[in-house]
Protein backbone atom coordinates (compact mmCIF):
# COMPACT_ATOMS: atom_id res chain seq x y z
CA UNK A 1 -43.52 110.49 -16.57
CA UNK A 2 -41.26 107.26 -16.62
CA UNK A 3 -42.75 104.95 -19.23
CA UNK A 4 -43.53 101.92 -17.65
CA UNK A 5 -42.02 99.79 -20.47
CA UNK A 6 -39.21 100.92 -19.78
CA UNK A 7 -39.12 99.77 -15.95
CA UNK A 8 -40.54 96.42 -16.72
CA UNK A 9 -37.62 95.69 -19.19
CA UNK A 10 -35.45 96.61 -16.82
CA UNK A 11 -36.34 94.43 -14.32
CA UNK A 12 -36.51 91.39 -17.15
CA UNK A 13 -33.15 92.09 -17.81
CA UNK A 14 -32.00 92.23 -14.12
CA UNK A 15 -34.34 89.05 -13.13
CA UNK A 16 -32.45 87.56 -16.63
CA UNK A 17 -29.24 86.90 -14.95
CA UNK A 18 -30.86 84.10 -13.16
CA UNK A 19 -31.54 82.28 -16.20
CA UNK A 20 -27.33 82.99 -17.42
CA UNK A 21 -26.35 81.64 -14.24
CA UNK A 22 -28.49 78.15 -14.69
CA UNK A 23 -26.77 78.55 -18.43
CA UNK A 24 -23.70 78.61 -16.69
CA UNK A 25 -24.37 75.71 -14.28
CA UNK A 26 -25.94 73.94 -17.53
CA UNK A 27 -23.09 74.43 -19.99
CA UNK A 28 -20.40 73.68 -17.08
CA UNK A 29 -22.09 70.08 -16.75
CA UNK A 30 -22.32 69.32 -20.28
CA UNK A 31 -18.69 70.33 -21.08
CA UNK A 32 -17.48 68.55 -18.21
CA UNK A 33 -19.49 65.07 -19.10
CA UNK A 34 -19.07 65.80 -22.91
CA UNK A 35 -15.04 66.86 -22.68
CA UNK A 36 -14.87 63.34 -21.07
CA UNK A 37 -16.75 61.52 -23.45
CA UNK A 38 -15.05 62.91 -26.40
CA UNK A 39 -11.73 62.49 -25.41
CA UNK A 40 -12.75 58.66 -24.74
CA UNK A 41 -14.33 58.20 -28.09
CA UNK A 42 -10.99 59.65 -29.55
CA UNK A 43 -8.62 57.33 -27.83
CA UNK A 44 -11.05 54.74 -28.76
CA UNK A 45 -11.30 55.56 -32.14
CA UNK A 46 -7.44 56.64 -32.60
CA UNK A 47 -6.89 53.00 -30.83
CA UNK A 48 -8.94 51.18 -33.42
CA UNK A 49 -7.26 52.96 -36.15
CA UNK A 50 -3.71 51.93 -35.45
CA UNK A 51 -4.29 48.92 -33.75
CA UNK A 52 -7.39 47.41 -34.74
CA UNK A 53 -9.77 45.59 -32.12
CA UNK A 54 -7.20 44.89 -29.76
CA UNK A 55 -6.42 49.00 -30.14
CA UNK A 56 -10.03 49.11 -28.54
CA UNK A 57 -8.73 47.41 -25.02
CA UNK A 58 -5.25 49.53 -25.63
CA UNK A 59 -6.93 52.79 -25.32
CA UNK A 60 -9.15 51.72 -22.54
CA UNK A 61 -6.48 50.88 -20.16
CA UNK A 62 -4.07 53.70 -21.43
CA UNK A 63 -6.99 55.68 -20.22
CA UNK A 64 -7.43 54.75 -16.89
CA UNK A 65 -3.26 54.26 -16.07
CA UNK A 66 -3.78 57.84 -16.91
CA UNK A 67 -6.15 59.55 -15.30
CA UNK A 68 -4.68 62.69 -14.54
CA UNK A 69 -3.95 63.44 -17.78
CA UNK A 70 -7.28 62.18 -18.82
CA UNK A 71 -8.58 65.05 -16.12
CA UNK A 72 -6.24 67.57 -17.07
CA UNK A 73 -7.62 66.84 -20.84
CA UNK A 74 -11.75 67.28 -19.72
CA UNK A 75 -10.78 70.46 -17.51
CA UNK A 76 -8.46 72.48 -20.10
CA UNK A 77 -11.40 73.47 -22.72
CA UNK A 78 -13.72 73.93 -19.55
CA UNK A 79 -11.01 76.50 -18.51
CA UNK A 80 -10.68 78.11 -21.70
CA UNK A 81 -14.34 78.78 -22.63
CA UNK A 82 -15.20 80.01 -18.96
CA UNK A 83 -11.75 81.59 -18.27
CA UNK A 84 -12.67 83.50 -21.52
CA UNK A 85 -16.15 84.49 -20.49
CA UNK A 86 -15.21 85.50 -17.19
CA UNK A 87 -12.56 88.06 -18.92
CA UNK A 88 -14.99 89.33 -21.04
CA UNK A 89 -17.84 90.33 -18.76
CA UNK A 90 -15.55 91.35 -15.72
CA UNK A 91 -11.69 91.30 -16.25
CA UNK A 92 -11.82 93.89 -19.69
CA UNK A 93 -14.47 96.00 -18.54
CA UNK A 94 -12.61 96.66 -14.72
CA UNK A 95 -9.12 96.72 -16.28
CA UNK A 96 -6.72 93.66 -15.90
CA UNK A 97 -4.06 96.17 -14.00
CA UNK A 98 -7.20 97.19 -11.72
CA UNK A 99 -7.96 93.59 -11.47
CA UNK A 100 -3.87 93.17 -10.18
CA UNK A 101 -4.25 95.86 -7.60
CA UNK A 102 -7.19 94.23 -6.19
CA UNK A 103 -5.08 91.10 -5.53
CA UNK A 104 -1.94 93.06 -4.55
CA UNK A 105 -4.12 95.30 -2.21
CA UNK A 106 -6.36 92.83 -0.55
CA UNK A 107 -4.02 89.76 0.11
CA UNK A 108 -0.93 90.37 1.73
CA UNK A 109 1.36 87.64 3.07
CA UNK A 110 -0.36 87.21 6.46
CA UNK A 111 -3.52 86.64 4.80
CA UNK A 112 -1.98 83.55 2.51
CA UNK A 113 -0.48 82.32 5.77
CA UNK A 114 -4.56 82.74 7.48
CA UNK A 115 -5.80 80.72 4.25
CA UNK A 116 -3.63 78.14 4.52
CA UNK A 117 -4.57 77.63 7.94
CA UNK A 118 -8.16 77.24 6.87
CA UNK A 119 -7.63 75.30 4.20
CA UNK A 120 -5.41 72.77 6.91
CA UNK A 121 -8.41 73.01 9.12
CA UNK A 122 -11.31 72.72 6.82
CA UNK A 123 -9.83 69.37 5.37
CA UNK A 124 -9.50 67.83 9.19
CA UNK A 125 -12.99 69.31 9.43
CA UNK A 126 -14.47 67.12 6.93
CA UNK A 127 -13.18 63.70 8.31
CA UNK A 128 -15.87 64.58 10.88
CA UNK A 129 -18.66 65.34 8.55
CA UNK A 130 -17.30 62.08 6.67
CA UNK A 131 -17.55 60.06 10.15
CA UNK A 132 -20.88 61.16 10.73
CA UNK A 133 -22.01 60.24 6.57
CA UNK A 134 -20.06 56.78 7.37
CA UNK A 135 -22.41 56.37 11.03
CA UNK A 136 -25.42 57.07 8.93
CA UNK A 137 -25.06 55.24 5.25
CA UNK A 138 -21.86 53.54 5.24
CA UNK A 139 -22.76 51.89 1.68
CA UNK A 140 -22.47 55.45 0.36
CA UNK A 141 -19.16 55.84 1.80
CA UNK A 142 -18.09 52.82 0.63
CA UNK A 143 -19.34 53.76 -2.79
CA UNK A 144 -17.41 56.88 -2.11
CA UNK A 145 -13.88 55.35 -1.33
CA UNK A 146 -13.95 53.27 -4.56
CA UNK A 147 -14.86 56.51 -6.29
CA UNK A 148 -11.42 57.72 -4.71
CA UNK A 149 -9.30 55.08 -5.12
CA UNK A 150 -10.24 54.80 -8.69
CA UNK A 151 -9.67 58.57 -9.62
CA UNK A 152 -6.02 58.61 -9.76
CA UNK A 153 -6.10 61.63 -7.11
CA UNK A 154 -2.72 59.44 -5.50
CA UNK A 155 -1.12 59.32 -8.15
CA UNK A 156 1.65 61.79 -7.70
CA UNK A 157 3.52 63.74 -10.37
CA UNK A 158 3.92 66.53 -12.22
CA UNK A 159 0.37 66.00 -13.97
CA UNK A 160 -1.20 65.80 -10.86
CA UNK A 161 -0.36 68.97 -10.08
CA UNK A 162 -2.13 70.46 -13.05
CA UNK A 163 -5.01 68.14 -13.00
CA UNK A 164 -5.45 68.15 -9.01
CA UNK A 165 -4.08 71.32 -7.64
CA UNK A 166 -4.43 73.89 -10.95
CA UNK A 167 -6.77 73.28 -13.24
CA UNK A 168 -9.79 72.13 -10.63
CA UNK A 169 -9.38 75.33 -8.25
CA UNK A 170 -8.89 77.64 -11.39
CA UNK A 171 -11.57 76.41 -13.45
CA UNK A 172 -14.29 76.10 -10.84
CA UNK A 173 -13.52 79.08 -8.48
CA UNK A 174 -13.69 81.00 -12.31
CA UNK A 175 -17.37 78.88 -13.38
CA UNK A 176 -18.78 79.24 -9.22
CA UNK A 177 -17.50 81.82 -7.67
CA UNK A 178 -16.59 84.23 -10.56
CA UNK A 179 -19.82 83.61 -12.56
CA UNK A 180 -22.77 81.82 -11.17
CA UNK A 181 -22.10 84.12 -8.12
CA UNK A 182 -21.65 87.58 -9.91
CA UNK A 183 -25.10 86.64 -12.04
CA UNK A 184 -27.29 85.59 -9.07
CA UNK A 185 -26.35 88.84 -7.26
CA UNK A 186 -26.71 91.08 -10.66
CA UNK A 187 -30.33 89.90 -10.63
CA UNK A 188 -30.62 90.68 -7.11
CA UNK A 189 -30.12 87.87 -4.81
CA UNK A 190 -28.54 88.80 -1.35
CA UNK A 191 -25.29 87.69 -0.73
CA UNK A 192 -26.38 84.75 1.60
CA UNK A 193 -29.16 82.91 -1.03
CA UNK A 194 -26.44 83.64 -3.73
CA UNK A 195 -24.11 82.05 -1.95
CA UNK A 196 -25.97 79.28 -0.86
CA UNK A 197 -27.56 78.93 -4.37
CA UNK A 198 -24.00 78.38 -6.25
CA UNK A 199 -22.58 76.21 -3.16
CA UNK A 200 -25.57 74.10 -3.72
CA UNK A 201 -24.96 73.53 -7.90
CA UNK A 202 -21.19 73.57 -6.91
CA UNK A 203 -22.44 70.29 -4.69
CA UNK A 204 -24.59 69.34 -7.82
CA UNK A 205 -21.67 69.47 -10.46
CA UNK A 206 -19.37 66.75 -7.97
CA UNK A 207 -21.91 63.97 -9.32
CA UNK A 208 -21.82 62.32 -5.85
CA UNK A 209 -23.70 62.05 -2.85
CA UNK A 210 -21.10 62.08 -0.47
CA UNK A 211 -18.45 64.56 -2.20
CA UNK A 212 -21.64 66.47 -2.76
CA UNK A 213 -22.18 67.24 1.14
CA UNK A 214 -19.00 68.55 1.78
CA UNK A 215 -18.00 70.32 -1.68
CA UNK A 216 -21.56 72.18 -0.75
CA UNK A 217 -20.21 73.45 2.22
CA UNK A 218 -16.58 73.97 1.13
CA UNK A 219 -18.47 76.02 -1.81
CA UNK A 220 -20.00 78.00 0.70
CA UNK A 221 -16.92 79.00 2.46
CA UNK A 222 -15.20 79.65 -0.40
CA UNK A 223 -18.11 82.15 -1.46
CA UNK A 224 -17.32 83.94 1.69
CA UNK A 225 -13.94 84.27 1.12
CA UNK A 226 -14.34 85.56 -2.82
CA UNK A 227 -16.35 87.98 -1.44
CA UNK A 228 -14.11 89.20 1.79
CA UNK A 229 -10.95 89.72 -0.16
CA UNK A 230 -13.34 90.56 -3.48
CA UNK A 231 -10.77 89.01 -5.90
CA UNK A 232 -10.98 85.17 -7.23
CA UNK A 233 -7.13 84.78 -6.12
CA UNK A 234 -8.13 84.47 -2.70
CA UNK A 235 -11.06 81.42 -2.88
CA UNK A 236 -8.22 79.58 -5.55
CA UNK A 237 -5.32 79.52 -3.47
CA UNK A 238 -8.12 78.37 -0.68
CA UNK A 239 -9.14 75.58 -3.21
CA UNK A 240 -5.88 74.54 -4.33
CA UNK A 241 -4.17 74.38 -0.72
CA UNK A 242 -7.34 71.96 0.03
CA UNK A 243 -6.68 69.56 -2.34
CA UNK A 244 -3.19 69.70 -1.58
CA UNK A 245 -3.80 68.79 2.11
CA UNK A 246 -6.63 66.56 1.00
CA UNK A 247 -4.31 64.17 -1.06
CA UNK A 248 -0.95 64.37 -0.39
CA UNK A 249 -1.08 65.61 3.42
CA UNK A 250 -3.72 63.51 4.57
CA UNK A 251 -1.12 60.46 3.02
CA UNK A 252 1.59 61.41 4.96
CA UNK A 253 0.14 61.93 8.36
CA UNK A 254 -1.61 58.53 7.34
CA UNK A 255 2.17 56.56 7.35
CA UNK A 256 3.90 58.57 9.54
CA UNK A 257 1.58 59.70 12.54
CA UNK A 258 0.26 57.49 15.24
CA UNK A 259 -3.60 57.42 15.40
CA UNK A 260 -4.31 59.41 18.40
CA UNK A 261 -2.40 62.64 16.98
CA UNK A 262 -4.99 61.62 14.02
CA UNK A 263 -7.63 61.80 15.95
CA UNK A 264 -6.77 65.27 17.77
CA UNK A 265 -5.60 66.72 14.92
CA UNK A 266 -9.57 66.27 13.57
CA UNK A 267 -11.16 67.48 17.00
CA UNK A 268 -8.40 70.31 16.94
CA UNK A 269 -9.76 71.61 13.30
CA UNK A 270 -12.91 73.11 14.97
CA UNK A 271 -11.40 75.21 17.01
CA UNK A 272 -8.48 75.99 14.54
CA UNK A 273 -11.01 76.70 11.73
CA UNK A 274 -12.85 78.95 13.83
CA UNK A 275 -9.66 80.89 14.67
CA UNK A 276 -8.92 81.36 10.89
CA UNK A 277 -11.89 82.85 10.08
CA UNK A 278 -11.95 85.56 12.96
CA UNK A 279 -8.38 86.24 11.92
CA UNK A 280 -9.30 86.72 8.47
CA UNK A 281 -12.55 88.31 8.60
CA UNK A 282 -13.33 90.99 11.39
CA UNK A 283 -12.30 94.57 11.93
CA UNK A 284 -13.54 96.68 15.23
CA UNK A 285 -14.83 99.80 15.75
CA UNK A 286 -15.45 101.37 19.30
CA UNK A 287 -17.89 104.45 19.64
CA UNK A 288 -18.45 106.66 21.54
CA UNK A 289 -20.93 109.22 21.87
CA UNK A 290 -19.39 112.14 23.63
CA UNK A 291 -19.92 115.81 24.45
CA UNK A 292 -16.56 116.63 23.60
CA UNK A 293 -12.95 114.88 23.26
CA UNK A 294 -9.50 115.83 22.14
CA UNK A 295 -6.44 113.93 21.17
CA UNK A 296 -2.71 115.07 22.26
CA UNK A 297 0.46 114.30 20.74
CA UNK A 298 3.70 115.53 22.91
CA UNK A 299 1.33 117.76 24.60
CA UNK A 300 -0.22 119.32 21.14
CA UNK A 301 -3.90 118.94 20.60
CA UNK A 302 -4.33 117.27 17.16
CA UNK A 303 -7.94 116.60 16.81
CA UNK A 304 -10.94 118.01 18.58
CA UNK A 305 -14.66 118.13 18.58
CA UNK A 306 -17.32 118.90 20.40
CA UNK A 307 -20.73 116.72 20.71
CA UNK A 308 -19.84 113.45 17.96
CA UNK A 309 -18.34 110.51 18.15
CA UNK A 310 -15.05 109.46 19.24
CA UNK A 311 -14.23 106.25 17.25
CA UNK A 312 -11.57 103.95 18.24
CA UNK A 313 -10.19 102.06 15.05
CA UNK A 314 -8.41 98.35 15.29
CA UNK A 315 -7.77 96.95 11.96
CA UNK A 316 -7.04 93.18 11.60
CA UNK A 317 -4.71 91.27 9.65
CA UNK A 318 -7.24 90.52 6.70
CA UNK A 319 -9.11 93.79 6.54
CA UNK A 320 -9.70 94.92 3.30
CA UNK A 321 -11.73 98.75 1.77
CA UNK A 322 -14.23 96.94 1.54
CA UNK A 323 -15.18 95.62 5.22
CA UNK A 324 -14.26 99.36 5.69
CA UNK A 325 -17.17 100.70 3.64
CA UNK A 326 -19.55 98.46 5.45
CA UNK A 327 -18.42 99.71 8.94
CA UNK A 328 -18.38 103.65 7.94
CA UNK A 329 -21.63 103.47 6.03
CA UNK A 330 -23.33 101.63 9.52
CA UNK A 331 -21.41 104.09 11.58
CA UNK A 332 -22.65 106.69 9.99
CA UNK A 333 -26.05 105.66 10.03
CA UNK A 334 -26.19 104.92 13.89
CA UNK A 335 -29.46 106.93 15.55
CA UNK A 336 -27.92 107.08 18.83
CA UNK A 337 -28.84 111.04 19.50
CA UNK A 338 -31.41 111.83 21.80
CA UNK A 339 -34.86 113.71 19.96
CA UNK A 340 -36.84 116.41 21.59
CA UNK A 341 -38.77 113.32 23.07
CA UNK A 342 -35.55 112.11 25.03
CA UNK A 343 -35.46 109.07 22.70
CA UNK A 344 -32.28 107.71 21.28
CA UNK A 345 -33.45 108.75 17.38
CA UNK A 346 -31.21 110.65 15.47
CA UNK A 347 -27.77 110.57 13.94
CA UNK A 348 -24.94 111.79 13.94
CA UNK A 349 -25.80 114.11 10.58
CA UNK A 350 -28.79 115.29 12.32
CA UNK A 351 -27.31 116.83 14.93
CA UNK A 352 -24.53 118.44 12.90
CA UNK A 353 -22.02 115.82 15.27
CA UNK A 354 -18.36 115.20 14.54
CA UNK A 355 -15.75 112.50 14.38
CA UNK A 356 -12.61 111.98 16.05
CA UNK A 357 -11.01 108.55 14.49
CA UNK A 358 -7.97 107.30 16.64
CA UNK A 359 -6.33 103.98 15.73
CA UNK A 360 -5.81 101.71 18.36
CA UNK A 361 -4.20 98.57 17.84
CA UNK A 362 -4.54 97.16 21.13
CA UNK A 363 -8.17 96.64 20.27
CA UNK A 364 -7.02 93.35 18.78
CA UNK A 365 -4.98 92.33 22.05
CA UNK A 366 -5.55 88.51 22.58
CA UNK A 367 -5.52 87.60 26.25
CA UNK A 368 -6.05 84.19 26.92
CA UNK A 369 -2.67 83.18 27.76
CA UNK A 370 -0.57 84.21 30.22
CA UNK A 371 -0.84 88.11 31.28
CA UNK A 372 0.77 89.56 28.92
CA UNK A 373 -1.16 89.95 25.87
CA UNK A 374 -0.17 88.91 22.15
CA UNK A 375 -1.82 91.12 19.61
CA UNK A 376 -1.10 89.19 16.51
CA UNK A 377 -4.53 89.27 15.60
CA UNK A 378 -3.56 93.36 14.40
CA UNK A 379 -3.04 94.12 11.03
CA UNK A 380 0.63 94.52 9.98
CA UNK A 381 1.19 98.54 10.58
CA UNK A 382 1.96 99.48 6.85
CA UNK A 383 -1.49 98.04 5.60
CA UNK A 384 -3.34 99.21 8.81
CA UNK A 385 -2.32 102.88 7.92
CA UNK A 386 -3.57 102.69 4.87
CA UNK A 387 -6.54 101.34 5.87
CA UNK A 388 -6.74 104.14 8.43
CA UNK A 389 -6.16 106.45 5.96
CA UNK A 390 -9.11 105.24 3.60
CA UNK A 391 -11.49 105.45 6.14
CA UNK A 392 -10.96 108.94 7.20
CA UNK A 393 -11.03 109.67 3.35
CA UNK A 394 -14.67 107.75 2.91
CA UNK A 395 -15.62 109.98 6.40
CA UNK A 396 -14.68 112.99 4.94
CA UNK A 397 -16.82 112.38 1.70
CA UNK A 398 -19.89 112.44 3.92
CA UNK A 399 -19.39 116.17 4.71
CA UNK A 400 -19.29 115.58 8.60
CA UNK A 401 -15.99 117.47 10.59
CA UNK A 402 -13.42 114.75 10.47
CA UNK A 403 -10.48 115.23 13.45
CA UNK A 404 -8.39 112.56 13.75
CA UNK A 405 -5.08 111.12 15.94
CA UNK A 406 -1.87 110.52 14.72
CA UNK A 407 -1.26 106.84 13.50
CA UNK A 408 1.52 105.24 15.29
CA UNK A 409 2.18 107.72 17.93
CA UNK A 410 1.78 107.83 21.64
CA UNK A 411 -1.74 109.56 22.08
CA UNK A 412 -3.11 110.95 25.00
CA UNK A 413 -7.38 110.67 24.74
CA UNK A 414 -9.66 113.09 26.44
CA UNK A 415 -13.41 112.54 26.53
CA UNK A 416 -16.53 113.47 27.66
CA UNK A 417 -18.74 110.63 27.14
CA UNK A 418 -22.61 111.70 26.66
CA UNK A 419 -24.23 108.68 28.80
CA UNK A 420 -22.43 107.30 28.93
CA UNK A 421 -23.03 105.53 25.43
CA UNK A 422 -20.03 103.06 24.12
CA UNK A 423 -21.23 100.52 20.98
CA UNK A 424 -18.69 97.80 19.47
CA UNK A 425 -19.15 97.75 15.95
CA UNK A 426 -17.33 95.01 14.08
CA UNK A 427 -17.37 93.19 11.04
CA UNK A 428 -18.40 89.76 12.20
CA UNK A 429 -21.70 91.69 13.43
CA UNK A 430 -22.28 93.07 10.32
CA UNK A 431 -21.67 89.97 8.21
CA UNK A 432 -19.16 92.19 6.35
């Protein structure tokens, strides 16, 4: 018999990373606050020393003609400590080559192109949810636009770059996503409360009412996408191409571009941002329950089963292993067999049923222009394969008969569908 000591310190210990992620969150604010005060009371001190009184003014205004360096000065220990931590409790345990792969594997150059896209579309985004802050408490966005002015985010150089575009994304994608994330769902959070929980602190730690509401939500996304490509790379190249467009875009469509393209560039970033994020985030899978089906290659039968499912496979651009897992574990799971009482209640295990997993790119075709369609939307065929590949692998490891079609060629598809009975799985269903 399990003592029950033992079970009630385990659950202290998983309910403890709660409390290290408000240590996190705790230790992130004081740094931040305290890096900034003690660099001040240096300057201030250092001025005084060399200059006397008047070194007191000196340092003051050296300070705030410099305020990129004076943010690249209050981020770099932040980094350090947390870029430290976050090595220790995930980097060295998973390997840093392992950690490498995961990048390599995950992001490939269509899915930098999809997150730039985002990050171009979020930023027009949030002039509307600045409009609507402006409509309701203008004093607050008035309060805001000194804030901005005042920050030396314009201030263009080489230091800005570290302070605006490196240092920021690394540091809190590292503190937000890395940590406060990983700890909330080690003590058992779903993904969705975790997410929201961090996006809300991440709103917290901004120190601002305004940049509050819309860091919330930008912490939100960028939750979703650490966890769809499951590597930090992905939510700080997000970050970083944000602030990019926020600053330095946003100042050249200001003095070069006529108000009305302005104005539909902002209405256009709803649509666009909803485009990015089906491009980056779903993959499809058709089934369908049959009594038997074949496959044919140049007249050769390479796959066949008899009662199962025939599952058509279209991979998109973004798809990773692990929206894969999601979709084969659900697939898997489907009760879509009929019991001795004629109701749909078993699966495919139950009824000793096979699979017959054909790829089929066209699954992705995009017809709303035209009559011809584009199928863009389909993941680039060496990293579709792959993917292919992996999931016939995790179908296998269930112990079910596995036939499959031949990636790439010119298939001819035979079935017998038991119904008939067709479901569209995909990952925006799923939340994967």
């Amino acid at each position: 018999m399990r003592c029950p000591c033992t079970a009630i310190r385990r659950v202290l210990m998983k309910k403890g990373n709660y409390l290290i992620a408000l240590i996190v969150f705790a230790l992130t604010m004081m740094l931040i606050n305290g890096s900034g005060i003690l660099i001040s009371m240096m300057a201030v001190v250092g001025g005084m020393m060399f200059r006397g009184v008047g070194g007191l003014t000196d340092a003051y205004n050296y300070l705030m003609d410099h305020l990129n360096l004076f943010s690249a000065l209050t981020y770099l220990p932040v980094f350090v400590l947390f870029g430290l931590w976050y090595y220790f409790a995930v980097t060295e345990r998973e390997g840093i080559r392992q950690s490498a792969a995961r990048v390599r594997k995950n992001i490939y150059p269509v899915s930098v192109l999809w997150i730039a896209v985002a990050a171009f579309s979020l930023q027009h985004f949030i002039t509307i949810i600045m409009t609507v802050i402006n409509a309701v408490a203008p004093r607050l966005m008035e309060e805001y636009s000194e804030l901005v002015e005042g920050s030396g985010l314009t201030e263009y150089s080489v230091l800005w770059v570290v302070s605006t575009l490196i240092l920021p994304p690394l540091t809190e994608e590292t503190i937000f996503r890395g940590l406060i994330l990983r700890y909330l769902r080690r003590a058992g959070a779903c993904f969705f409360v975790a997410n929201l929980i961090q996006a809300i602190l991440f709103g917290i730690f901004h120190m601002n009412l305004v940049q509050g509401i819309y860091t919330a939500i930008f912490g939100f996304i960028l939750g979703c996408f650490a966890k769809r490509y499951q590597t930090l790379a992905a939510p700080m190249l997000l970050h970083a191409l944000f602030n990019l467009f926020g600053t330095a875009l946003v100042d050249m469509e200001n003095a070069f571009l006529p108000d009305s393209v302005l104005t539909a560039l902002v209405l256009l970033s709803i649509p666009l941002t909803i485009l990015a994020f089906l491009m980056i985030f779903f993959m499809r899978f058709v089934i369908q329950r049959t009594k038997k089906a074949d496959v044919k290659v140049n007249g050769e039968t390479v796959g066949e089963i008899g009662k199962g499912f025939l599952v058509l496979i279209g991979i998109s651009q973004s798809d990773t292993e692990e929206t894969a897992d999601r979709l084969v574990k659900k697939m898997l799971g489907l009760r879509i067999f009929e019991d001795e009482n004629g109701k749909t209640n078993l699966s495919l295990d139950s009824v000793n049923g096979s699979l017959l997993l054909v790829s089929q790119f066209t699954l992705y075709a995009n017809c709303k222009k035209g009559n011809r369609p584009s199928f863009t939307e389909a993941g680039e065929p060496e990293k579709a394969e792959k993917l292919y590949e992996y999931i016939i692998s995790e179908c296998r490891k269930s112990g079910m008969e596995v036939q499959t079609g031949r990636f790439g060629a010119e298939m001819e598809v035979s079935l017998v569908n038991d119904g008939p009975f067709t479901i569209i799985l995909d990952s925006e269903s799923l939340g994967a």
